[in-house]
PDB file of N, CA and C in Angstrom:
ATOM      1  N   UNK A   1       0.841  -1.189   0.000  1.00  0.00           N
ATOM      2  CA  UNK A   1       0.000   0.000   0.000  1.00  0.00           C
ATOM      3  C   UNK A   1       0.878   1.240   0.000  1.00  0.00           C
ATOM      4  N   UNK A   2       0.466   2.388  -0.811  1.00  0.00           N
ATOM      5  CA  UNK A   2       0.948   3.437  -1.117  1.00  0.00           C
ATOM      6  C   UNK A   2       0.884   4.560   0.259  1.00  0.00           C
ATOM      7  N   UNK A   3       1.367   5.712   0.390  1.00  0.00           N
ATOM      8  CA  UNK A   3       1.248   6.850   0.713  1.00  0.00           C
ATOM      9  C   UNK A   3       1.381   8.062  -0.047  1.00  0.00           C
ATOM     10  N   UNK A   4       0.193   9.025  -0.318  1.00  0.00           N
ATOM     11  CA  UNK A   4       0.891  10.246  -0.749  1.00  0.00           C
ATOM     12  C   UNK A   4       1.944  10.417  -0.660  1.00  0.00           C
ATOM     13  N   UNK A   5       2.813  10.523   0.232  1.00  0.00           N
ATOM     14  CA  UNK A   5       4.279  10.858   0.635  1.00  0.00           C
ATOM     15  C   UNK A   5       5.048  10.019   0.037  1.00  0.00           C
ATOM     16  N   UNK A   6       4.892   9.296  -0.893  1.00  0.00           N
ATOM     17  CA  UNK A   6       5.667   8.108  -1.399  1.00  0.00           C
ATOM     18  C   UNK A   6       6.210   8.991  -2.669  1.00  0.00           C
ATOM     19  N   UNK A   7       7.462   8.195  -3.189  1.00  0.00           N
ATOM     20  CA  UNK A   7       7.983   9.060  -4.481  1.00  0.00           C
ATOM     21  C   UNK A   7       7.377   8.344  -5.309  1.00  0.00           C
ATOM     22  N   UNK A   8       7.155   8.818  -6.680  1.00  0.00           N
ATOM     23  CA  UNK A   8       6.770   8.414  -7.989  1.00  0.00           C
ATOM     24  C   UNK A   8       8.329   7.865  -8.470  1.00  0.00           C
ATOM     25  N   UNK A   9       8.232   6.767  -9.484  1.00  0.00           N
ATOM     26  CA  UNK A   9       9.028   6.549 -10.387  1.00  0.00           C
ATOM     27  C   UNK A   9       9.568   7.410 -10.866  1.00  0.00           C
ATOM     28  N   UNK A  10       8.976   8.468 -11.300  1.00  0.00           N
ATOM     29  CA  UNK A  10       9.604   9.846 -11.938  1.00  0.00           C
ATOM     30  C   UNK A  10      10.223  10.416 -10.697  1.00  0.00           C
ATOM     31  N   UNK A  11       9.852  10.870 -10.058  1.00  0.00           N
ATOM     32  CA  UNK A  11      10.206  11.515  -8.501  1.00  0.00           C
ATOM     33  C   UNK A  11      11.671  10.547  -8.418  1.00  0.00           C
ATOM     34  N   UNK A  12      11.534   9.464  -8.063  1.00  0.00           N
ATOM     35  CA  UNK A  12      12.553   8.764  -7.843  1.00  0.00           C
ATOM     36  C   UNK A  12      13.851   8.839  -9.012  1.00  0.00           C
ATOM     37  N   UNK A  13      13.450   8.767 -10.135  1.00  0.00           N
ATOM     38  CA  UNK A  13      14.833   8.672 -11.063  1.00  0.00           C
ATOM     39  C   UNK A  13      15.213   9.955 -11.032  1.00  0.00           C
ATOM     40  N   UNK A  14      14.812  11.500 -10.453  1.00  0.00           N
ATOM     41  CA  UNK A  14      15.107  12.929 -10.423  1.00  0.00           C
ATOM     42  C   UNK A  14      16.393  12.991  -9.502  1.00  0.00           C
ATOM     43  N   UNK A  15      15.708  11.994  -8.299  1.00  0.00           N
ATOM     44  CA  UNK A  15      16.662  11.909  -7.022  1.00  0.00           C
ATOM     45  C   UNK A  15      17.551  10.644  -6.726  1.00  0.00           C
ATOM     46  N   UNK A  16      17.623   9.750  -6.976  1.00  0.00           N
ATOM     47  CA  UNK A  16      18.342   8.709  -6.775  1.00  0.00           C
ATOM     48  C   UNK A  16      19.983   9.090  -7.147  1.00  0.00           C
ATOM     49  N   UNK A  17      19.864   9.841  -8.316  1.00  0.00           N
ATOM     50  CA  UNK A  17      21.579   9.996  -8.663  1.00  0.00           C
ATOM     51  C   UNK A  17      22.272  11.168  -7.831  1.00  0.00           C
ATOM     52  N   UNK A  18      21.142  11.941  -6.629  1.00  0.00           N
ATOM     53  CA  UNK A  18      21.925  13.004  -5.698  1.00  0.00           C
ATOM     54  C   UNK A  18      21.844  12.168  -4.778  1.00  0.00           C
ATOM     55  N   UNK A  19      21.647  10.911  -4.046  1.00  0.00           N
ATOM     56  CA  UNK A  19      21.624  10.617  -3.281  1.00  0.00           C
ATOM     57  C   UNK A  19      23.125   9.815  -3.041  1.00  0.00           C
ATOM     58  N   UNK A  20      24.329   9.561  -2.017  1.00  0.00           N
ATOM     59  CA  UNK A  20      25.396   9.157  -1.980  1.00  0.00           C
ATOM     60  C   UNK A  20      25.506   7.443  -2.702  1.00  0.00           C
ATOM     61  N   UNK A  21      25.964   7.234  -2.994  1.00  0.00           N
ATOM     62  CA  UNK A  21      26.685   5.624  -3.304  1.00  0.00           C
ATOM     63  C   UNK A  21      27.397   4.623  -2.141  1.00  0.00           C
ATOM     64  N   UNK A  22      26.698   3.513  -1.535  1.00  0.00           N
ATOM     65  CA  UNK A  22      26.804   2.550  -0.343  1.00  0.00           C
ATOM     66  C   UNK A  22      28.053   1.878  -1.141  1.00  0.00           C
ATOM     67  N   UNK A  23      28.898   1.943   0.233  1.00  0.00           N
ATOM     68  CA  UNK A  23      30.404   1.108   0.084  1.00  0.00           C
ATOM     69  C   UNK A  23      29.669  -0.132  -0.218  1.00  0.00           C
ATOM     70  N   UNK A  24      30.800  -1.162  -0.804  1.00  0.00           N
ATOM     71  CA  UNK A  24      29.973  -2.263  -1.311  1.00  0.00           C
ATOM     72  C   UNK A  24      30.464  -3.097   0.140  1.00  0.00           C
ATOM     73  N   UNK A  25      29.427  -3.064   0.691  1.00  0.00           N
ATOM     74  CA  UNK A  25      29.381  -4.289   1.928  1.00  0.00           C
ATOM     75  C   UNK A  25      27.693  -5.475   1.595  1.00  0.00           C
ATOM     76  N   UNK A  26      27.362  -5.720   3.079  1.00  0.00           N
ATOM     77  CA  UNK A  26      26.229  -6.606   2.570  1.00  0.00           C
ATOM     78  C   UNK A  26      25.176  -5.976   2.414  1.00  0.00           C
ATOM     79  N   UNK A  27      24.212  -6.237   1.229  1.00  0.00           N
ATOM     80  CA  UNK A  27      23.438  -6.051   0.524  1.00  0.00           C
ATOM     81  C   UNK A  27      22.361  -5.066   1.959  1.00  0.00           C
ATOM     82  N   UNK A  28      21.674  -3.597   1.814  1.00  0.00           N
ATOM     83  CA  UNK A  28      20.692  -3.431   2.522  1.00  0.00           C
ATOM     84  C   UNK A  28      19.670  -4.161   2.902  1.00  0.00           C
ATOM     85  N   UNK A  29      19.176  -4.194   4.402  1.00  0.00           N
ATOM     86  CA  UNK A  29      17.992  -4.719   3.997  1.00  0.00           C
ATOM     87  C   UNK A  29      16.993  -3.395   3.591  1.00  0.00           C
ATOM     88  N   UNK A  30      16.882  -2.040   3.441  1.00  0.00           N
ATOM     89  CA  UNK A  30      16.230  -1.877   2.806  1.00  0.00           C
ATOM     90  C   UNK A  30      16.616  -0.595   1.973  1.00  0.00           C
ATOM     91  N   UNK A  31      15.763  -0.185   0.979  1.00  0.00           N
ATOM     92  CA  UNK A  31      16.336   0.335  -0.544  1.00  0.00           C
ATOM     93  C   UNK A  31      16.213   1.963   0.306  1.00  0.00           C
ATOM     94  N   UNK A  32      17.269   2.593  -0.588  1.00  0.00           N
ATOM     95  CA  UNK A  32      17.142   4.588  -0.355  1.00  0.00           C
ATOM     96  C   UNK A  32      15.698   5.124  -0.412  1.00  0.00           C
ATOM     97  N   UNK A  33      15.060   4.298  -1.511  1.00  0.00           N
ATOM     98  CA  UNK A  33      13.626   4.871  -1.898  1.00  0.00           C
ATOM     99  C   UNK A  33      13.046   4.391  -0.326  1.00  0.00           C
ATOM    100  N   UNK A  34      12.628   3.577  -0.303  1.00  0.00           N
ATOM    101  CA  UNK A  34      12.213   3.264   1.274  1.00  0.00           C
ATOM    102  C   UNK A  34      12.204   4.350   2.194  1.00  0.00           C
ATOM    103  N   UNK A  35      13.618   4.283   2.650  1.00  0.00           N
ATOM    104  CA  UNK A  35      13.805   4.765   3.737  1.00  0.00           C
ATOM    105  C   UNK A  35      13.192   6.624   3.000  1.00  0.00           C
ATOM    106  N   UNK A  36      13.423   6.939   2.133  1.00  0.00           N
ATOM    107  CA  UNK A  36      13.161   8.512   1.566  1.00  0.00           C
ATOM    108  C   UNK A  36      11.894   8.122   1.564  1.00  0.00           C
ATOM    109  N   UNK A  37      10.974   7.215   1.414  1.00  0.00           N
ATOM    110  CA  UNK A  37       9.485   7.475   1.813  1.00  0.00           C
ATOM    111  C   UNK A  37       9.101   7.731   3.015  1.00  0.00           C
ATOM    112  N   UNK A  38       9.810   6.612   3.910  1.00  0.00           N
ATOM    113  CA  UNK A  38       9.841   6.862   5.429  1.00  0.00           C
ATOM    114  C   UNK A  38      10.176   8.442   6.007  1.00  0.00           C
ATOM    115  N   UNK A  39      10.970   8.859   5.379  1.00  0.00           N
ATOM    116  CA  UNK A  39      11.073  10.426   5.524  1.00  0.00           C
ATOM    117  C   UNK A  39      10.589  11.211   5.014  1.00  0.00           C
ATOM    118  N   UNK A  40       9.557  11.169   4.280  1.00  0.00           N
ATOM    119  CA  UNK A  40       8.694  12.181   3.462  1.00  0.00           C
ATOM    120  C   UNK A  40       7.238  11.849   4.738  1.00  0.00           C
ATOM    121  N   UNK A  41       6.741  10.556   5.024  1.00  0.00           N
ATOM    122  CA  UNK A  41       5.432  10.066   5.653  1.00  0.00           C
ATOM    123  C   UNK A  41       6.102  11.174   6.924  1.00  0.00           C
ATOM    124  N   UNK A  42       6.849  11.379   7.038  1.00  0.00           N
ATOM    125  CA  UNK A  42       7.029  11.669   8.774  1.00  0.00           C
ATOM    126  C   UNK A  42       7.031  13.047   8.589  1.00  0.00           C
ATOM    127  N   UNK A  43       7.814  13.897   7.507  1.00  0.00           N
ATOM    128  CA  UNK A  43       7.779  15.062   7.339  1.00  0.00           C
ATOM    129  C   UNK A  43       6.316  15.562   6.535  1.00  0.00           C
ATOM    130  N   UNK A  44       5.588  15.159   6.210  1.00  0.00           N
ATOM    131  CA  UNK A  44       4.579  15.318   5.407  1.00  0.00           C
ATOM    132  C   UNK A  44       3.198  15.108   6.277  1.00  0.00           C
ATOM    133  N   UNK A  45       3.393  14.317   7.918  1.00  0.00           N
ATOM    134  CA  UNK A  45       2.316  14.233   8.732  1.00  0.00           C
ATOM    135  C   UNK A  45       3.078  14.543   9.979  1.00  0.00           C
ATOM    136  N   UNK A  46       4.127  14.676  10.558  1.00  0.00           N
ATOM    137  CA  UNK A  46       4.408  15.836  11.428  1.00  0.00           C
ATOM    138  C   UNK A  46       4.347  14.383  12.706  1.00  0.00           C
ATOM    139  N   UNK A  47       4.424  12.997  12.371  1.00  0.00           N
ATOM    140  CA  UNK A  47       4.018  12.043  13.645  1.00  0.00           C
ATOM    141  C   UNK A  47       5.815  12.084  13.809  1.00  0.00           C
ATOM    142  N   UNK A  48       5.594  11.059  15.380  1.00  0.00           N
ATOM    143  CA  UNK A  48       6.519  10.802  15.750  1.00  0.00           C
ATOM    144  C   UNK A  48       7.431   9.495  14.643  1.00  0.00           C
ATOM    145  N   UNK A  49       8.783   9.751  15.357  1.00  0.00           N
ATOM    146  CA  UNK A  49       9.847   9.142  14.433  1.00  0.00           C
ATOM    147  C   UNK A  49       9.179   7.435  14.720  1.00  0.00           C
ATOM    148  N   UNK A  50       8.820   6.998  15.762  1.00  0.00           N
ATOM    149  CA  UNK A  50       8.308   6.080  16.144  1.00  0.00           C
ATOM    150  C   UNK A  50       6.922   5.555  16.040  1.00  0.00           C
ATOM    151  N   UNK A  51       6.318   6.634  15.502  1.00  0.00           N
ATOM    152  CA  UNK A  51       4.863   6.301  14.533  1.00  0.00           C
ATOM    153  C   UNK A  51       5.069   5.839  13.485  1.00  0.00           C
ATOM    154  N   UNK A  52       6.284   5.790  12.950  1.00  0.00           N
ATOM    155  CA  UNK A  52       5.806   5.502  10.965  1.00  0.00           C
ATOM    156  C   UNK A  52       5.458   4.354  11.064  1.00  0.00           C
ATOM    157  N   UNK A  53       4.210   3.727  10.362  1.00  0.00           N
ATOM    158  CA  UNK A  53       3.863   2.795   9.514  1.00  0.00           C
ATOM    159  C   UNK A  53       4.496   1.522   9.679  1.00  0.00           C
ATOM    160  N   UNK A  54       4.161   0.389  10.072  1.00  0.00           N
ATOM    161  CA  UNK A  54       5.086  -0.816   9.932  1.00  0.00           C
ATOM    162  C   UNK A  54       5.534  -1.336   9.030  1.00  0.00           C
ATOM    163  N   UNK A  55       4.617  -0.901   7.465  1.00  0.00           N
ATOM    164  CA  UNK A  55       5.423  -1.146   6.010  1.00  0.00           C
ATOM    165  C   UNK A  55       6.359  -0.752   5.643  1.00  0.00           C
ATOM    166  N   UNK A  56       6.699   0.539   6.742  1.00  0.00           N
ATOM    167  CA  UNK A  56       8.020   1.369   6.061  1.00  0.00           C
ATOM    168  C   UNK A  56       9.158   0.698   6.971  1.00  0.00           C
ATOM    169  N   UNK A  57      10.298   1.185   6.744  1.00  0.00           N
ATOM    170  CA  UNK A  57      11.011   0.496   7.469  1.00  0.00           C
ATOM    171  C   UNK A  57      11.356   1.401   8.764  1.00  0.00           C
ATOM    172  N   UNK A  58      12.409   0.460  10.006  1.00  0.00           N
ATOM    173  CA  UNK A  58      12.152   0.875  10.866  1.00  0.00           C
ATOM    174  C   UNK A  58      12.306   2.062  11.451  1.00  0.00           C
ATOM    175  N   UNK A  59      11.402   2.908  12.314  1.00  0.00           N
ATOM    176  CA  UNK A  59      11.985   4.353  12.496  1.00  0.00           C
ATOM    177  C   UNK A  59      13.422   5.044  12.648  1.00  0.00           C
ATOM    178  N   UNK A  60      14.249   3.800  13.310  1.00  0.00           N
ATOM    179  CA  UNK A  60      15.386   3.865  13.825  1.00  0.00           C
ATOM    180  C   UNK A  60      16.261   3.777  12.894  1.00  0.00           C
ATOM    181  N   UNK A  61      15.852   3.718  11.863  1.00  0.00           N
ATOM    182  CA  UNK A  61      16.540   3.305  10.122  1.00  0.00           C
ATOM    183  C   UNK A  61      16.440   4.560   9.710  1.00  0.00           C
ATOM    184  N   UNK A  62      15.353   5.004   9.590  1.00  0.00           N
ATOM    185  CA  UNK A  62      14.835   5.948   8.465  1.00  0.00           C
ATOM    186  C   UNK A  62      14.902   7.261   9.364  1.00  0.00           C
ATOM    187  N   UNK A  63      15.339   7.002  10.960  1.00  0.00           N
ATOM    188  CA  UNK A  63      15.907   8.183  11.522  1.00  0.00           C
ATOM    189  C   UNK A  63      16.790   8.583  11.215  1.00  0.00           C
ATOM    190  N   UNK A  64      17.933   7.698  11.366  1.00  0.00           N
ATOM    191  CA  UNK A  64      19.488   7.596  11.191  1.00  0.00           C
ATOM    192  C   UNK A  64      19.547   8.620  10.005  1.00  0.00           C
ATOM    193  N   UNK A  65      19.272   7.745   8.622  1.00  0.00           N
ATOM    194  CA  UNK A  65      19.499   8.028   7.565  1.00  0.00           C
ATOM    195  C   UNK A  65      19.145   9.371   7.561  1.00  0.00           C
ATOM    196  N   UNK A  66      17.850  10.119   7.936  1.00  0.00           N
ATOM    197  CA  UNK A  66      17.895  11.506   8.046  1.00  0.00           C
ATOM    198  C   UNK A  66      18.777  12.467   8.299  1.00  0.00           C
ATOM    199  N   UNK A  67      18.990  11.482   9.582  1.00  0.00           N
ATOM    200  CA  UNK A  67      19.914  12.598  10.201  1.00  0.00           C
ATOM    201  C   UNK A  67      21.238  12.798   9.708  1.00  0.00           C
ATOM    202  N   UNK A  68      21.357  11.527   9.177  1.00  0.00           N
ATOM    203  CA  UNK A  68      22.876  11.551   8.710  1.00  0.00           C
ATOM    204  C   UNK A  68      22.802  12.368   7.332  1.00  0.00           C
ATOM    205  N   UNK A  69      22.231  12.248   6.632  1.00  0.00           N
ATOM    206  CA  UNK A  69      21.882  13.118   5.131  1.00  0.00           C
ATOM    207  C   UNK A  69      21.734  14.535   5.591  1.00  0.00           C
ATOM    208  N   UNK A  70      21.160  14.725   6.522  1.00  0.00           N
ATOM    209  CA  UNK A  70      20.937  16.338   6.821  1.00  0.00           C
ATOM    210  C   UNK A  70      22.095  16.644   7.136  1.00  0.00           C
ATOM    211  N   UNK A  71      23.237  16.303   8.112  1.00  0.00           N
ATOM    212  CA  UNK A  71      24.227  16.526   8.499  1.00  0.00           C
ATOM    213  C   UNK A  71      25.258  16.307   6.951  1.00  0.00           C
ATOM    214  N   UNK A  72      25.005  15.778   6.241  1.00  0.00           N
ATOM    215  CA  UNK A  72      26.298  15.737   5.355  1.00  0.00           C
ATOM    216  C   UNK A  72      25.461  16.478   4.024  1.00  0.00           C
ATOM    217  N   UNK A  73      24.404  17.676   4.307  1.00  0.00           N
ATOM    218  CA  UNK A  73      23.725  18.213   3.345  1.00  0.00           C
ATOM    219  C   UNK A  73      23.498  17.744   2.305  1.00  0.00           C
ATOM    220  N   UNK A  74      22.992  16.469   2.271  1.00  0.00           N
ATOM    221  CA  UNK A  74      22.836  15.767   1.226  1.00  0.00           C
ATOM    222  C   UNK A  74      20.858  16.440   0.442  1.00  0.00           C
ATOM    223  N   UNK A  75      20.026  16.412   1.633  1.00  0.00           N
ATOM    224  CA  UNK A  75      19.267  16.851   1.719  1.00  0.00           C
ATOM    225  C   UNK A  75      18.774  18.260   1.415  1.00  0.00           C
ATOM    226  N   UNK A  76      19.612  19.011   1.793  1.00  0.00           N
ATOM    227  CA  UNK A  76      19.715  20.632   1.186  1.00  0.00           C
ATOM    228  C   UNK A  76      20.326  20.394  -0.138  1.00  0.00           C
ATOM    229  N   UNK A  77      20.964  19.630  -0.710  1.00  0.00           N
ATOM    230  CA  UNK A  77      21.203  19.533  -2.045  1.00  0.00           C
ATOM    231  C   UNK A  77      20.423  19.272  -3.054  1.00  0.00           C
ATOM    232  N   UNK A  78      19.577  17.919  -2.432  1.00  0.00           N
ATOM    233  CA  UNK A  78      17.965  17.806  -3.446  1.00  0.00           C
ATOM    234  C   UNK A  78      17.203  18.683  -3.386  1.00  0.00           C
ATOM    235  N   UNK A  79      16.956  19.319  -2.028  1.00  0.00           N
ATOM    236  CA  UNK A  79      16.242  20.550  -2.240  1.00  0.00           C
ATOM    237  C   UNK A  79      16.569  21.880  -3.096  1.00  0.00           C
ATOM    238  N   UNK A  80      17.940  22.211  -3.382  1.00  0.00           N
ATOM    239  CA  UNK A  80      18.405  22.984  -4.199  1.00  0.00           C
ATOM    240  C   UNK A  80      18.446  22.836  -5.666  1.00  0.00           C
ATOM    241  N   UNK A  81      18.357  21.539  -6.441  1.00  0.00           N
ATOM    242  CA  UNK A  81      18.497  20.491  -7.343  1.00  0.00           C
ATOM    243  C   UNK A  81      16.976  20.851  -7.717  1.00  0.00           C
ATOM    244  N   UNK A  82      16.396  20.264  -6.761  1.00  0.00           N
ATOM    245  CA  UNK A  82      14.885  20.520  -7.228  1.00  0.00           C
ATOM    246  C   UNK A  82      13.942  21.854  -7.542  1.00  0.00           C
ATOM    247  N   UNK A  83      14.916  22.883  -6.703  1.00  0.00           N
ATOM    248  CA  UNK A  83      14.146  24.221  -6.934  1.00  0.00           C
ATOM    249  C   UNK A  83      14.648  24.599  -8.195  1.00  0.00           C
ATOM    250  N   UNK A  84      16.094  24.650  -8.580  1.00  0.00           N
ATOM    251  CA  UNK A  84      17.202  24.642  -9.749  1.00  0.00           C
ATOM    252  C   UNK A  84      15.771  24.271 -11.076  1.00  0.00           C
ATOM    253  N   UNK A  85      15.403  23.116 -10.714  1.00  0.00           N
ATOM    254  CA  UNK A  85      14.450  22.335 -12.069  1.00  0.00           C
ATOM    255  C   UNK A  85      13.355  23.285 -12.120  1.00  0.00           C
ATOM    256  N   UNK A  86      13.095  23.249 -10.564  1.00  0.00           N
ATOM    257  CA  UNK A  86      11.159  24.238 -11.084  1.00  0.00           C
ATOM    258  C   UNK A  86      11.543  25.343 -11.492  1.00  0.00           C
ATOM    259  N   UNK A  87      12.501  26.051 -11.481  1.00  0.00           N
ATOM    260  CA  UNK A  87      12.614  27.583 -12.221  1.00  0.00           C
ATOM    261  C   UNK A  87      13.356  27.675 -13.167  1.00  0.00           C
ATOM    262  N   UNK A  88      13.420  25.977 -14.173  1.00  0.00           N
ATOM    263  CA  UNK A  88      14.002  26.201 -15.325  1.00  0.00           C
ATOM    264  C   UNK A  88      13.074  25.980 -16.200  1.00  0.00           C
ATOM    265  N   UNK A  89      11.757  25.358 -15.606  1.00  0.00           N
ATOM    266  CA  UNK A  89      10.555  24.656 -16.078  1.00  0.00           C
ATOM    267  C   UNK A  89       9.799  26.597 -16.443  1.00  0.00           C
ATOM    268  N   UNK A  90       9.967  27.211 -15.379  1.00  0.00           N
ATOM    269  CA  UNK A  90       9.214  27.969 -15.435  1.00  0.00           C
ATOM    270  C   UNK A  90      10.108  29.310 -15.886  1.00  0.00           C
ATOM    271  N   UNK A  91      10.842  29.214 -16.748  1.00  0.00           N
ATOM    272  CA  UNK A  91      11.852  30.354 -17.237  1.00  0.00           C
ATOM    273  C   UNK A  91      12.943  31.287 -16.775  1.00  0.00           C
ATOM    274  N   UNK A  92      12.660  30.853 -14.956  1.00  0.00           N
ATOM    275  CA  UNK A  92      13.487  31.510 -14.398  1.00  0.00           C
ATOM    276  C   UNK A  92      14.736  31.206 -13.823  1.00  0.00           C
ATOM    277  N   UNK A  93      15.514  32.318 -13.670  1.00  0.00           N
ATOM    278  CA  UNK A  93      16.983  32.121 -13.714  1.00  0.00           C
ATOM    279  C   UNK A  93      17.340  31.510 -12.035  1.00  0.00           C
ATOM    280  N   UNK A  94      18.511  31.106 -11.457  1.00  0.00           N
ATOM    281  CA  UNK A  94      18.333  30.042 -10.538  1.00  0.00           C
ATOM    282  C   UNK A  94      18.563  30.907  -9.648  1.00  0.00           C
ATOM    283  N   UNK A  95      18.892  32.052  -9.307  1.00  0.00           N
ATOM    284  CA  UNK A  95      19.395  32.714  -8.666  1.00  0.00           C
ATOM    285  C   UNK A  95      17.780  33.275  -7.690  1.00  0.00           C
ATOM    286  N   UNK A  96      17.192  33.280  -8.562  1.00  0.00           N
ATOM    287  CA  UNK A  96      15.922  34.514  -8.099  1.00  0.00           C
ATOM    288  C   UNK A  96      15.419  35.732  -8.711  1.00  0.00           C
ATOM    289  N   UNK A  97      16.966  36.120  -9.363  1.00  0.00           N
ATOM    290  CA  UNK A  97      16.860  37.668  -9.840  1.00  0.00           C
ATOM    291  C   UNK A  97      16.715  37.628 -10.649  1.00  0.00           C
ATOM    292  N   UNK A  98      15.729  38.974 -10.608  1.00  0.00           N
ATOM    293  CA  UNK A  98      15.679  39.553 -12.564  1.00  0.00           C
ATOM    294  C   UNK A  98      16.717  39.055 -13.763  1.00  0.00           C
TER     295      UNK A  98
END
């Protein structure tokens, strides 16, 4: 079962290539998209880190990973990436200015 807060296929292939590259150890148990849904459901309904959903994976997963992405601005980067796109969509220059 879905959530609004879930990425689209499209959504997902925008962001997957800003997201870092896992040393090759053993296989996750669960995928970036995952855990980035798990962090959209939580930022998108404001519940505790320990409310998400039992389909998603575990809070303590999809905490980490937050926190650790926010701290290594990985996160302010998609967000910059993504504003970069909507104001090329919409003619404007990336800056803001005239």
């Amino acid at each position: 079962m879905g959530y609004s807060s879930d990425l689209t296929d499209i959504e997902w292939e925008i962001i997957e290539p800003l997201l870092p590259t896992k040393k090759k150890t053993r296989p996750p148990l669960w995928t970036k998209r995952q855990i980035l849904d798990g962090v959209f459901y939580q930022l998108k309904n404001g519940c505790n880190w320990a409310d998400l959903p039992k389909d998603l994976p575990p809070y303590s997963t999809v905490f980490w990973y937050y926190k650790h992405w926010c701290q290594e601005g990985i996160l302010d980067n998609i967000m910059t990436n993504l504003h970069g796109r909507v104001r090329e969509q919409v003619k404007k220059n990336h800056s803001g200015r005239p």
